[in-house]
Protein backbone atom coordinates (compact mmCIF):
# COMPACT_ATOMS: atom_id res chain seq x y z
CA UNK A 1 -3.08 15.82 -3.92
CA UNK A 2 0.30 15.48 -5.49
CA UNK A 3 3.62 14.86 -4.44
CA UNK A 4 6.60 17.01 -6.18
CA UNK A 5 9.19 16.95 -3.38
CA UNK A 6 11.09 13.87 -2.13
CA UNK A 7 10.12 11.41 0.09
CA UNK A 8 11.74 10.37 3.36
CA UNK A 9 11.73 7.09 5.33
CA UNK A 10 10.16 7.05 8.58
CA UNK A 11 12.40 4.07 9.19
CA UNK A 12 15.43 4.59 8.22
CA UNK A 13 15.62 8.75 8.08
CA UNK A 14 16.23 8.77 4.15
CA UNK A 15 15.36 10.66 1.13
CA UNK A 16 14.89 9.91 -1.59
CA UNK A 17 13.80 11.00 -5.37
CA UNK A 18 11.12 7.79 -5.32
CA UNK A 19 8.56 8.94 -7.60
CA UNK A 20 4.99 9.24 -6.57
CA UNK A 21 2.21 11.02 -7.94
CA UNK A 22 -0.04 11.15 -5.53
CA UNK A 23 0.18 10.75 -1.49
CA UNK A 24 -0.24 6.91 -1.22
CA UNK A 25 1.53 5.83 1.10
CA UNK A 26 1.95 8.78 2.78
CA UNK A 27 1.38 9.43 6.74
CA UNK A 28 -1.75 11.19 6.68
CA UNK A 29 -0.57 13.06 10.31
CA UNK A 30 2.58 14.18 8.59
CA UNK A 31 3.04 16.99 11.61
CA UNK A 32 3.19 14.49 14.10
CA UNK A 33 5.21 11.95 12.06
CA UNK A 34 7.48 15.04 11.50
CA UNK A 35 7.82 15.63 15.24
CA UNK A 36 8.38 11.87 16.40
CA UNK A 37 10.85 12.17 12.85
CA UNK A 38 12.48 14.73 14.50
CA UNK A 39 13.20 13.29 17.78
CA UNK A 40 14.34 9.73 16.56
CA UNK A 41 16.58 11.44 14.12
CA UNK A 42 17.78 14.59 15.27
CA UNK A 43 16.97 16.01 11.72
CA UNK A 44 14.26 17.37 9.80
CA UNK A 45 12.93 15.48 7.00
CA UNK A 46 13.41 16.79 3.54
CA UNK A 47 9.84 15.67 2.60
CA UNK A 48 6.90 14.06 2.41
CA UNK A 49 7.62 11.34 5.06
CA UNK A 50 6.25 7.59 4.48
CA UNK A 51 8.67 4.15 4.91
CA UNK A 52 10.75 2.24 1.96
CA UNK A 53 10.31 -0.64 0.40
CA UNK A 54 13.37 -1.99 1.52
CA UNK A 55 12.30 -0.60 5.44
CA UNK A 56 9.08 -2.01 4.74
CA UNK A 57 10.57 -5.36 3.77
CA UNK A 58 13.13 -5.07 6.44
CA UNK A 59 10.78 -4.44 9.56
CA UNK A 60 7.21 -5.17 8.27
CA UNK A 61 6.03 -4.84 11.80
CA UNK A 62 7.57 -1.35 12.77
CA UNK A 63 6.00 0.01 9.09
CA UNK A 64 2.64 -1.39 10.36
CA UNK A 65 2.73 0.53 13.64
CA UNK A 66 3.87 3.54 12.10
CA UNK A 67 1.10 3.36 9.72
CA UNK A 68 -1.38 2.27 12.55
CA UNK A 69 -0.21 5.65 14.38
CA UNK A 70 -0.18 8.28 11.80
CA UNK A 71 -2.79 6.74 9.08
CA UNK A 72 -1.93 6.25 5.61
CA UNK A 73 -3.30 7.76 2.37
CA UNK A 74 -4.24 4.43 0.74
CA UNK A 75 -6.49 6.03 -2.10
């Protein structure tokens, strides 16, 4: 599967043009990701939703729960 829309940050709620060609990275459970998205942002994401580098680097532990909760597309 490929990506052609933006991605947003689980983390910090924003998008961005980061290219991808694929879904690494990706939440596999992007409806519930959406939903939680929803609620911790009051917003809708404008894509894809996965976390940041700079969230990742930021709060390593929160991007390894979210991961842990929603899966990953790692290949």
């Amino acid at each position: 599967m490929t990506v052609d829309t933006p991605l947003t940050c689980y983390i910090c709620g924003e998008t961005s043009d980061r290219a991808t060609v694929d879904l690494i990275g990706c939440f596999r459970d992007q409806e519930a990701a959406t939903k939680r998205f929803h609620e911790k942002h009051d917003t809708a994401a404008d894509g894809y939703i996965d976390i940041c580098p700079e969230c990742r680097d930021k709060n390593p532990h929160h991007a390894e729960n979210a991961e842990e909760k929603y899966g990953v597309y790692t290949a």
